[in-house]
Protein backbone atom coordinates (compact mmCIF):
# COMPACT_ATOMS: atom_id res chain seq x y z
CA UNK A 1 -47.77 12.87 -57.90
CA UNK A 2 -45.48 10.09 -59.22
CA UNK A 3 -46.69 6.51 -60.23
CA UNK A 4 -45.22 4.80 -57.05
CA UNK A 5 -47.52 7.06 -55.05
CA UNK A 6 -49.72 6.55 -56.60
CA UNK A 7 -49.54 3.10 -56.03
CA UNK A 8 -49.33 2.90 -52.55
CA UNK A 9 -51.86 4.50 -51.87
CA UNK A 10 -53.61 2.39 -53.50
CA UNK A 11 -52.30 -0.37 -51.35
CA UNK A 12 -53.11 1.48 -48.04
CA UNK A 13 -56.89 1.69 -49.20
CA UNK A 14 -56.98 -1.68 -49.94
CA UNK A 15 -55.53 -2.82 -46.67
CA UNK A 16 -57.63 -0.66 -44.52
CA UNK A 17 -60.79 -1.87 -45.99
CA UNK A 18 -59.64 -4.88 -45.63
CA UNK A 19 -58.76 -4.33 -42.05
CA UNK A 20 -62.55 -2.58 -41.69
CA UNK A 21 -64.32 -5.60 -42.93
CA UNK A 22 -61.81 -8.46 -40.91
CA UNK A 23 -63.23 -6.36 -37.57
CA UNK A 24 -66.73 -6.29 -38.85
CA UNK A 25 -66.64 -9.98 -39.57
CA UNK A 26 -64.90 -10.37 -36.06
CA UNK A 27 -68.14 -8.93 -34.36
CA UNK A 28 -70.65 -10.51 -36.33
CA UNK A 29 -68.84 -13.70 -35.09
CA UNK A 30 -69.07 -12.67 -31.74
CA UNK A 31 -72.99 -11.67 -31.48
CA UNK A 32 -73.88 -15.07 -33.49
CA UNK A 33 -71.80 -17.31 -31.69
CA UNK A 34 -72.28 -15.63 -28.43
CA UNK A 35 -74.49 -18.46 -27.24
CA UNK A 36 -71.89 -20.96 -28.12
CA UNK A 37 -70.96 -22.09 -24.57
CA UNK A 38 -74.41 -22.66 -23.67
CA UNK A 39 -74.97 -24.63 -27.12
CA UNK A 40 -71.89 -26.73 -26.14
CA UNK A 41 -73.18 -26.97 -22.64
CA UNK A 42 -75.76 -28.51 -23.63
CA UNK A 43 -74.60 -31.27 -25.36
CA UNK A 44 -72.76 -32.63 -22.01
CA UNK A 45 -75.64 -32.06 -20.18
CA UNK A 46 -79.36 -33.08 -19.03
CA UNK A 47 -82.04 -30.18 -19.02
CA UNK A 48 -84.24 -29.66 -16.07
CA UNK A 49 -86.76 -27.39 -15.46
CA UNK A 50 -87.97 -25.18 -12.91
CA UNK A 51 -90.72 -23.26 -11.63
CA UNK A 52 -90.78 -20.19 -9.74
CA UNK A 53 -93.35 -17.24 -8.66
CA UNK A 54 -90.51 -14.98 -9.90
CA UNK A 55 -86.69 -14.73 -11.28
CA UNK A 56 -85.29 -11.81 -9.97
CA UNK A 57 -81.80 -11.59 -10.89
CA UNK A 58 -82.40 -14.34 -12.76
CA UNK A 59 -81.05 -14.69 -17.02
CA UNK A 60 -79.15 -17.15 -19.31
CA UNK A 61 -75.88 -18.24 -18.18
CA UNK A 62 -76.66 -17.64 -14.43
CA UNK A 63 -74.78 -20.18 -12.14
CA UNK A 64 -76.40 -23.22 -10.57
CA UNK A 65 -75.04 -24.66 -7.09
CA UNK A 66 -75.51 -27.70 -5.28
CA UNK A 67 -74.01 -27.85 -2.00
CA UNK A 68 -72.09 -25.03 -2.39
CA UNK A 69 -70.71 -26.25 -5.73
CA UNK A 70 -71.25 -25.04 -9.49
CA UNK A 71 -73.11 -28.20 -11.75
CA UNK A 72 -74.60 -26.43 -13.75
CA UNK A 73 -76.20 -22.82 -15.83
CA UNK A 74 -79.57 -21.46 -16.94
CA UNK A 75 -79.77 -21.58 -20.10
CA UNK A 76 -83.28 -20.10 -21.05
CA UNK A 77 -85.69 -18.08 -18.92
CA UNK A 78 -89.19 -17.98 -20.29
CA UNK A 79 -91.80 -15.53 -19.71
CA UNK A 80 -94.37 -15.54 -17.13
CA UNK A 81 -97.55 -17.16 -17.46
CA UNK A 82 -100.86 -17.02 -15.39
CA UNK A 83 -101.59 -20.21 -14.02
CA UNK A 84 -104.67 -21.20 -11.66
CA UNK A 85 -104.33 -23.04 -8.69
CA UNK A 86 -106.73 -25.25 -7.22
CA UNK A 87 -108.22 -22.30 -5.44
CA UNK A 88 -108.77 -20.65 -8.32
CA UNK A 89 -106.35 -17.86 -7.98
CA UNK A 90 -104.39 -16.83 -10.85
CA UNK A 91 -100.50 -17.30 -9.92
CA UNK A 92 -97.69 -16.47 -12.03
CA UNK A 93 -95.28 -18.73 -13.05
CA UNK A 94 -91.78 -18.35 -14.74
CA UNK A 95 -90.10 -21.26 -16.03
CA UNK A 96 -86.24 -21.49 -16.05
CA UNK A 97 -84.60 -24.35 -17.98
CA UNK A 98 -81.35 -24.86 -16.17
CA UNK A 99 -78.92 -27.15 -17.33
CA UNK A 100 -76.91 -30.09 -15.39
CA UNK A 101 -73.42 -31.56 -16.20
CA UNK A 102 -74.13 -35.34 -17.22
CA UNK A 103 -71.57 -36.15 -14.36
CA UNK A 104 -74.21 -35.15 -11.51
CA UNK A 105 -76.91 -37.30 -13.44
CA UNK A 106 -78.23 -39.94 -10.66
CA UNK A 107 -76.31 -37.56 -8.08
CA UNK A 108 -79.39 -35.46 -6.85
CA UNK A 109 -82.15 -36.34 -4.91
CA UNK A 110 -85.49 -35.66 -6.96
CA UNK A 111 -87.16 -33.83 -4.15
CA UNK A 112 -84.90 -31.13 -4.51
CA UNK A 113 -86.01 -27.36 -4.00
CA UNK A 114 -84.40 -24.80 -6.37
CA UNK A 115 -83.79 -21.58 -4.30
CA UNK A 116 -83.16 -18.28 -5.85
CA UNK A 117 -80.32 -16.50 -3.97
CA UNK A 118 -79.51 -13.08 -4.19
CA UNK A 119 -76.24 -11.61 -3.82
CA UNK A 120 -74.86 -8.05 -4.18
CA UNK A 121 -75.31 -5.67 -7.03
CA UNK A 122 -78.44 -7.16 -8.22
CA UNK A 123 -77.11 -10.51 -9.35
CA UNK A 124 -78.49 -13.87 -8.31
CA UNK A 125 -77.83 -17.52 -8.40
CA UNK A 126 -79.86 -20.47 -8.46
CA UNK A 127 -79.26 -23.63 -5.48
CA UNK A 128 -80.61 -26.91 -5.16
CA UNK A 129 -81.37 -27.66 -2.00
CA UNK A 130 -81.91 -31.13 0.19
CA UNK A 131 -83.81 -31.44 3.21
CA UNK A 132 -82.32 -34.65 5.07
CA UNK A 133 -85.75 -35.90 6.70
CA UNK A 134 -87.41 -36.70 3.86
CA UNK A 135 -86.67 -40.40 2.73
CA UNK A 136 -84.67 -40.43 -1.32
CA UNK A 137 -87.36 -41.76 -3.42
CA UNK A 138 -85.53 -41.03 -7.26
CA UNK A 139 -83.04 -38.82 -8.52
CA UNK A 140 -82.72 -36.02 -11.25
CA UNK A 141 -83.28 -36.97 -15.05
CA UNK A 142 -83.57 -35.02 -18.16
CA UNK A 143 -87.21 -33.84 -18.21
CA UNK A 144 -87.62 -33.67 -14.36
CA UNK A 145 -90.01 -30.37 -12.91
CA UNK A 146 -88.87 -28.73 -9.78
CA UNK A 147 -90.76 -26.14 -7.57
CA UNK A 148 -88.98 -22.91 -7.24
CA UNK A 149 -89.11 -19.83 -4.24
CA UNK A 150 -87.03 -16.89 -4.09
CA UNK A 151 -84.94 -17.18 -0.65
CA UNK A 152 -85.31 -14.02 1.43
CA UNK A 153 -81.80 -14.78 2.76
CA UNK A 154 -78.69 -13.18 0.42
CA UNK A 155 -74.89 -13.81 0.28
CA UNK A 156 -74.67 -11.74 2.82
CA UNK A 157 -77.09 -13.13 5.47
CA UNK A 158 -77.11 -17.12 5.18
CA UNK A 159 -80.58 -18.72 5.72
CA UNK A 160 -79.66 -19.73 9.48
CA UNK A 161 -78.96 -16.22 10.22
CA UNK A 162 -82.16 -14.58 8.31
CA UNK A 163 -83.99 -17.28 10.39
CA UNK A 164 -82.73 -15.91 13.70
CA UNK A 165 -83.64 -12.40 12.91
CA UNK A 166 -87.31 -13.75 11.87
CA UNK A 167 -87.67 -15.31 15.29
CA UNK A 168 -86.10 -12.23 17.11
CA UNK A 169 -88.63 -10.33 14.67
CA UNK A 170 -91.32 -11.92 15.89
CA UNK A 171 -90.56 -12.11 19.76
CA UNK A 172 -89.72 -8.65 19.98
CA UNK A 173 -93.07 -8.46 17.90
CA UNK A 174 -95.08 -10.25 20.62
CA UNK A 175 -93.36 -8.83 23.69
CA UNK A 176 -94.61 -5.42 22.61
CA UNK A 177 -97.92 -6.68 21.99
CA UNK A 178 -97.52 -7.89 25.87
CA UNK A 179 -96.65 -5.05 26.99
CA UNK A 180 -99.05 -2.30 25.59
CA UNK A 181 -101.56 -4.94 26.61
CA UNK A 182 -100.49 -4.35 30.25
CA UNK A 183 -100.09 -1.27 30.21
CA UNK A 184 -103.08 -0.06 28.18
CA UNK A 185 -105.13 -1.34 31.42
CA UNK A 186 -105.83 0.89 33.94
CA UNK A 187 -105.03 -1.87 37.14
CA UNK A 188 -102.52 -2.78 35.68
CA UNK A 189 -100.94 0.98 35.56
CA UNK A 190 -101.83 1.37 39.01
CA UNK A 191 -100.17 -1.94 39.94
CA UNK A 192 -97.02 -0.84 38.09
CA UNK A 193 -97.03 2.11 39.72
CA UNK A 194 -97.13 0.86 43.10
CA UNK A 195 -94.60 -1.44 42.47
CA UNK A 196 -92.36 0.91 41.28
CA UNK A 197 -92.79 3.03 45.24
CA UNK A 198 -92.58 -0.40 46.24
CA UNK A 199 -89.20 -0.78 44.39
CA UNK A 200 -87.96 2.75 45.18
CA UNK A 201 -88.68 2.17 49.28
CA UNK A 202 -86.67 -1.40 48.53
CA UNK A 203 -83.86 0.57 47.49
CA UNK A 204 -83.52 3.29 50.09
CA UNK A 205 -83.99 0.00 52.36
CA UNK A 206 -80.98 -1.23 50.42
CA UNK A 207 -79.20 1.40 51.15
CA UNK A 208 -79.69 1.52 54.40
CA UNK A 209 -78.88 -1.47 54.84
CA UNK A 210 -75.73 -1.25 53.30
CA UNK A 211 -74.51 1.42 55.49
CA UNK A 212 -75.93 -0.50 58.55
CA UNK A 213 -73.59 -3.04 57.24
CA UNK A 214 -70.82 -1.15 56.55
CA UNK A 215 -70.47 0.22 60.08
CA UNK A 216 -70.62 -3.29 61.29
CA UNK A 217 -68.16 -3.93 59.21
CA UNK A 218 -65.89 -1.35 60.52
CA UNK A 219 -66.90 -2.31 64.03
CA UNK A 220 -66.16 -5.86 63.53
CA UNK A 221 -63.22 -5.50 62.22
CA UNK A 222 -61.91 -3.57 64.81
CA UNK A 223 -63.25 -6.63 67.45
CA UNK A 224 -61.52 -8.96 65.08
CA UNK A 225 -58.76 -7.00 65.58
CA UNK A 226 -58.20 -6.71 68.99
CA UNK A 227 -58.95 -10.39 69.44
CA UNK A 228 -56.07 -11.49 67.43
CA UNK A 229 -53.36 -8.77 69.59
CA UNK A 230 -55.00 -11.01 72.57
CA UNK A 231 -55.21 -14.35 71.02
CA UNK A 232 -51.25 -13.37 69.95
CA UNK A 233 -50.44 -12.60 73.84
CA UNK A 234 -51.87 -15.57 74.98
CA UNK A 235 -49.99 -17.49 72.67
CA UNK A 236 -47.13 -15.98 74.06
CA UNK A 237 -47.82 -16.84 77.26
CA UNK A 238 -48.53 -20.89 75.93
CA UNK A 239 -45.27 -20.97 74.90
CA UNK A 240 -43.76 -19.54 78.09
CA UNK A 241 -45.16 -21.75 80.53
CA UNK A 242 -44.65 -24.65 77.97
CA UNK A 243 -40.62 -23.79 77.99
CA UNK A 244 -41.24 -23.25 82.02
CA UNK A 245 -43.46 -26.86 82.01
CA UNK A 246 -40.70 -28.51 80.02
CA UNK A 247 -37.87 -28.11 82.10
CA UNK A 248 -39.98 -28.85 85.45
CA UNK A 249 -41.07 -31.95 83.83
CA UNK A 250 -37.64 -32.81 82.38
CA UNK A 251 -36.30 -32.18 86.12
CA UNK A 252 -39.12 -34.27 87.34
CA UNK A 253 -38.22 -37.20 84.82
CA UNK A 254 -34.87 -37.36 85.75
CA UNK A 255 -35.44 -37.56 89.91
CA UNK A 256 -37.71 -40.29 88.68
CA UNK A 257 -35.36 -41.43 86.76
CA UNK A 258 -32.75 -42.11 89.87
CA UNK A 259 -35.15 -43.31 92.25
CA UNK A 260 -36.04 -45.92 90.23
CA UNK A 261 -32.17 -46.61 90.09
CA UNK A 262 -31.99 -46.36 93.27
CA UNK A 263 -34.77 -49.12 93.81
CA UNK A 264 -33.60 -51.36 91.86
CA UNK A 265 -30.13 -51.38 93.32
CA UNK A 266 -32.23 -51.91 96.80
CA UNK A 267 -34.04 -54.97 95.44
CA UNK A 268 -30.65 -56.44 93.92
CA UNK A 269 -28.74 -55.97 97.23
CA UNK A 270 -31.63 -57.43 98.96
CA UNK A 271 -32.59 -60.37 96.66
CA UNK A 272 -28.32 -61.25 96.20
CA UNK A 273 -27.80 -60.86 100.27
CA UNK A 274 -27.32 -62.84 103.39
CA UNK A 275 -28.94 -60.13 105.96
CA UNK A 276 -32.41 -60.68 107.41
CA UNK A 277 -34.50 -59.11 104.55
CA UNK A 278 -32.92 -61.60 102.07
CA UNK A 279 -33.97 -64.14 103.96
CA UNK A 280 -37.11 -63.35 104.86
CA UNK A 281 -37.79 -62.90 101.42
CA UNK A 282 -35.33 -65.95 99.30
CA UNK A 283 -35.90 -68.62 102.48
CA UNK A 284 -39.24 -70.50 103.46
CA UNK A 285 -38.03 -72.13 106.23
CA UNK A 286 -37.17 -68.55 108.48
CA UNK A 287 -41.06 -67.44 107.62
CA UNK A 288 -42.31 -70.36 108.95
CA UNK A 289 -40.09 -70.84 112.02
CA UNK A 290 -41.02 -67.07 112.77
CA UNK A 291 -44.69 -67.88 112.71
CA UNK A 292 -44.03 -70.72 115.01
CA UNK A 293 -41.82 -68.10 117.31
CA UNK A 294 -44.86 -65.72 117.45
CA UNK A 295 -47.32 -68.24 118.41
CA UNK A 296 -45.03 -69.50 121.27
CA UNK A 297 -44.69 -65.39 122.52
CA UNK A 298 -48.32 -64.96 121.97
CA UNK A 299 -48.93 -68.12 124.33
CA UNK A 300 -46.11 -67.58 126.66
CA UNK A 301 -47.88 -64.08 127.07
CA UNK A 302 -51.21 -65.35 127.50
CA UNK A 303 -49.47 -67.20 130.35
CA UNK A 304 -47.69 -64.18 131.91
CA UNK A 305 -51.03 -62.45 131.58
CA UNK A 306 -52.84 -65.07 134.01
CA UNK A 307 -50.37 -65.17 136.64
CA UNK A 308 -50.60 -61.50 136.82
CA UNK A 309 -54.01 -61.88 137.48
CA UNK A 310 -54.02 -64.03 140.06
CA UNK A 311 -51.04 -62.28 141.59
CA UNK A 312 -53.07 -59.51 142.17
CA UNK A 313 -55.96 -61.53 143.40
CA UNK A 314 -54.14 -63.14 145.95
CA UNK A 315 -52.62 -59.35 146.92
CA UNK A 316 -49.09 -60.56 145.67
CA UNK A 317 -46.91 -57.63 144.62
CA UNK A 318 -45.24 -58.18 141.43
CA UNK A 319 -42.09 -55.92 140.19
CA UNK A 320 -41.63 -55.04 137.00
């Protein structure tokens, strides 16, 4: 083996180990600065802590949501400890120190509820959560305590929906209660059983009713039917003697129609004439000298009459 061989390899093992000890230093730096974002997080932002029976899914750098919205992480999650009530029973209690961006500080209501919600795989998240009807009396500050619970709702079923299902839960819960209550007693089997005969009777009823009126139906519409072919003829007749009626009454109308010509002409002549009519009915003076004529006949009768009668008293034949 020559001298420049030699020498490089040489140079290779010096380069490899130096290669080794660059990616050695590379993953030191990565498991003792792993916790750097959460170091850095920390410096923009207040800590608040939080209590809760228990953290499943729950570990450092889990997400925290308000309104739907990422503020901040977890960044420590602290054994549990045993903690007595005022009962007296021993309660465990996990404390998780989340922290908040310094932006939200003065943003969140203090009453607050910190809600563990599950999602798929195992994995969880934490959210704050308001409730409207109770009156804002401070706000979120480094140092502040909040009461935890574990949601039985996931990312899957919402809160609104998982509270539906409870209440359908629970009626369908009580409605069978109800029902082997009435039907565990004996009356009430025997009243259930006569109303089903009762029901089943009902039915063939029904049924016979139905045909009953189905048959009507069939009859009726037969009637119906032979009603309108009549109803139709006599309409046909209407309009017959109405074509008829109209041309007796327009022949009618215009006989009236010349009489009253006729008349009028009549009354014209008469009222524009010189003949006796005219002037019986245009001049005064021929009405009155009439009258006077008729009482001179009616006396000049009267007259005639008496000497008659004592013509024939006296036995004085009188011709005629």
């Amino acid at each position: 083996m020559t001298d420049y061989q030699t020498q490089q390899r040489r140079r290779n093992m010096v380069v490899g180990v130096f290669v080794l000890l660059a990616f050695a230093a590379f993953v030191w730096m990565l498991i003792k600065f792993r916790n750097l974002p959460l170091y850095a997080t920390q410096f923009r932002s207040f800590i608040v802590h939080v209590d809760f029976s228990e953290a499943p899914g729950i570990q450092k750098d889990t997400p925290v949501q308000y309104c739907g919205y990422q503020i901040g992480r977890v960044i420590a999650v602290k054994p549990p400890k045993l903690e007595i009530d005022q009962q007296g029973r021993s309660i465990p209690r996990v404390r998780v120190e989340i922290a908040i961006e310094n932006k939200f500080l003065g943003d969140i209501p203090d009453h607050a509820e910190a809600m563990i919600i599950r999602r798929g795989l195992g994995s969880s998240y934490i959210e704050l959560k308001i409730d409207s009807d109770v009156p804002v009396a401070g706000h979120l500050k480094p140092g502040s305590e909040l009461k935890g619970s574990v949601g039985v709702a996931s990312e899957f079923f919402p809160p609104e929906v998982q509270k539906k299902l409870e209440n359908l839960v629970d009626s369908i819960t009580v409605l069978s209660q109800n029902t082997n209550a009435i039907i565990g007693d004996t009356d009430n089997r025997a009243n259930i059983k006569k109303s089903l005969e009762n029901v089943t009777a009902a039915t063939a009823q029904a049924v016979d009713t139905l045909k009953s009126l189905e048959l009507f139906a069939d009859t009726g519409t037969e009637r119906l039917q032979d009603a309108a072919a009549k109803l139709s003829e006599t309409l046909d007749s209407i309009r017959g003697l109405s074509e008829v009626g109209a041309a007796q009454i327009e022949a009618v109308a215009v006989s009236l129609d010349n009489t009253l010509r006729e008349f009028r002409l009549t009354l014209s002549k008469i009222h524009s004439g010189s003949g006796s009519a005219a002037r019986f009915l245009n001049d005064g003076r021929l009405y009155e000298n009439l009258l006077d004529s008729s009482k001179e006949l009616e006396l000049a009768l009267d007259q005639i009459k008496k000497w008659a009668a004592e013509a024939r008293e006296k036995g004085i034949r009188i011709k005629w």
